[in-house]
Protein backbone atom coordinates (compact mmCIF):
# COMPACT_ATOMS: atom_id res chain seq x y z
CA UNK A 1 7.84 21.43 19.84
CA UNK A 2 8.75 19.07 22.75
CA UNK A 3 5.54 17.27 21.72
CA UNK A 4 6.05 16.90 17.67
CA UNK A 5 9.39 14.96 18.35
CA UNK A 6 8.15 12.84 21.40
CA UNK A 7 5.23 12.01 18.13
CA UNK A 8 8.12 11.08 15.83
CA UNK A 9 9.90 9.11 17.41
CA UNK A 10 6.70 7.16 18.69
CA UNK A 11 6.20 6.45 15.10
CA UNK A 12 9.17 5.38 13.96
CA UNK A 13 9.03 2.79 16.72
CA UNK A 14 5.66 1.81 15.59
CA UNK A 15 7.10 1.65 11.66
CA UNK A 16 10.35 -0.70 13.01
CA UNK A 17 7.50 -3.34 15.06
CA UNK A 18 5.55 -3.27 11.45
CA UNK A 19 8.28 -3.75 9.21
CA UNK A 20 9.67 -6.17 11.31
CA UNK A 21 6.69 -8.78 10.48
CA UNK A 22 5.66 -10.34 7.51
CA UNK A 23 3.47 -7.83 5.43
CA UNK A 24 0.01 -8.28 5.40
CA UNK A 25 -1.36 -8.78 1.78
CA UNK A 26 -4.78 -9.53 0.67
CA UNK A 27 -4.22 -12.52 -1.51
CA UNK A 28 -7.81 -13.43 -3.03
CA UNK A 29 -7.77 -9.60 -4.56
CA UNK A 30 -4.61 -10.32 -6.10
CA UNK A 31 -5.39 -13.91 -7.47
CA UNK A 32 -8.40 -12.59 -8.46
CA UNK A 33 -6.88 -9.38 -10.58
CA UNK A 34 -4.16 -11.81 -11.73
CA UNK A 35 -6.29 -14.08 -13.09
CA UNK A 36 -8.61 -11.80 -14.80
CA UNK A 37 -5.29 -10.15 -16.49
CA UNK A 38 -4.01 -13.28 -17.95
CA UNK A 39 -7.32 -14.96 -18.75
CA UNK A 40 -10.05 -12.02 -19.01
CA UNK A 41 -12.45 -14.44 -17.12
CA UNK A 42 -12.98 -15.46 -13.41
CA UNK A 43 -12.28 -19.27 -12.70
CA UNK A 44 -13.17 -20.44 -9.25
CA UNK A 45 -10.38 -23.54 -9.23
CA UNK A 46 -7.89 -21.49 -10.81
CA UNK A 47 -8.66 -18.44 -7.63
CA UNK A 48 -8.52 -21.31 -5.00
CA UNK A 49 -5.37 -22.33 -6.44
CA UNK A 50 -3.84 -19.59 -6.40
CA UNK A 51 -4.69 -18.79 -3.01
CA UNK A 52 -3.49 -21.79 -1.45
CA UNK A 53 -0.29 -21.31 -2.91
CA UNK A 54 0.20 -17.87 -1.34
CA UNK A 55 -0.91 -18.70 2.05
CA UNK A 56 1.76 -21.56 1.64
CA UNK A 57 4.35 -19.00 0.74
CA UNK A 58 2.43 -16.52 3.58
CA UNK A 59 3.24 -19.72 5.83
CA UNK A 60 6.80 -20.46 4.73
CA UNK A 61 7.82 -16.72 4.92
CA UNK A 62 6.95 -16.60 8.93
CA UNK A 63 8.43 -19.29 9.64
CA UNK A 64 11.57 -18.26 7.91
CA UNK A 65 11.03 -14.13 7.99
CA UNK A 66 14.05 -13.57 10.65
CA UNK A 67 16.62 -15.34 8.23
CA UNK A 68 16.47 -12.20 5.96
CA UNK A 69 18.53 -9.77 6.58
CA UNK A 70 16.95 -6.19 6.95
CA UNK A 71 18.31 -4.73 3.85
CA UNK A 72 16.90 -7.18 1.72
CA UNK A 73 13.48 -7.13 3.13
CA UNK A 74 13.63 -3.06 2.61
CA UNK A 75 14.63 -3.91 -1.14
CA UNK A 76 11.74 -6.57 -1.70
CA UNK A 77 8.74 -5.26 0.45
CA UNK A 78 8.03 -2.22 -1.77
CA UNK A 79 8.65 -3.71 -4.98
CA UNK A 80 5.28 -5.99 -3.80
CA UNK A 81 3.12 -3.07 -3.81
CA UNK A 82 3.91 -2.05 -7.78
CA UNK A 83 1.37 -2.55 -9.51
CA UNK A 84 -1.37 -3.45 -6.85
CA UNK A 85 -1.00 -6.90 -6.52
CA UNK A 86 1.44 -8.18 -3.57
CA UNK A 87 2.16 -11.65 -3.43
CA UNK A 88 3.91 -13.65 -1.11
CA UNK A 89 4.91 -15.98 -3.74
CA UNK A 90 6.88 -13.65 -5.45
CA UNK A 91 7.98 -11.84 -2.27
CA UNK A 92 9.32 -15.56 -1.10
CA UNK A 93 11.66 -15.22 -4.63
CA UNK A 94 12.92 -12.01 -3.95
CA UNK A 95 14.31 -12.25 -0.94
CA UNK A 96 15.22 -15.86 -2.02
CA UNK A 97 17.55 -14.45 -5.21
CA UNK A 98 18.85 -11.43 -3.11
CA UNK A 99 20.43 -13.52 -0.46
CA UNK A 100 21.62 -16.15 -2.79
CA UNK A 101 23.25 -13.03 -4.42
CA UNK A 102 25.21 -12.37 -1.52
């Protein structure tokens, strides 16, 4: 039993040092599945676009990730995973319009 709870509460330690980062998203997929969504064809400049926009926002959102308070961060993270296309662009707005909220 001893060793179950000394495995617990190793893991929630390790979940804390996770969600205490800026999630880890794979941006081409999603440019790519939001692209072919809205267009129904793949274009290269419209991909690379894309992509340099969320590494921007990827960028911005480490630089500024300790700003957000923790609350706000549990509210936005999962939202990013409906639908299977995370983006740091729209992650940046969430947590943007939930502390202007405030």
């Amino acid at each position: 039993m001893a060793f179950s709870v000394s495995m617990i509460a190793l893991s929630s330690q390790l979940v804390v040092v996770v969600a205490n980062g800026v999630p880890v998203f794979d941006v081409t997929r999603t440019c790519k599945l939001d692209l072919a969504a809205t267009a129904g064809l793949s274009d290269t400049q419209s991909v690379k676009a894309c992509v340099r926009d969320e590494k921007r926002a990827q960028q911005q959102l480490e630089s500024q990730w300790s700003k957000y308070p923790a609350s706000i961060k549990a509210q936005c993270i999962p939202q990013e995973s409906v639908g299977g296309t995370p983006s740091y662009v729209s992650l940046q707005a969430c947590l943007q319009m939930n502390q202007w909220a405030r």
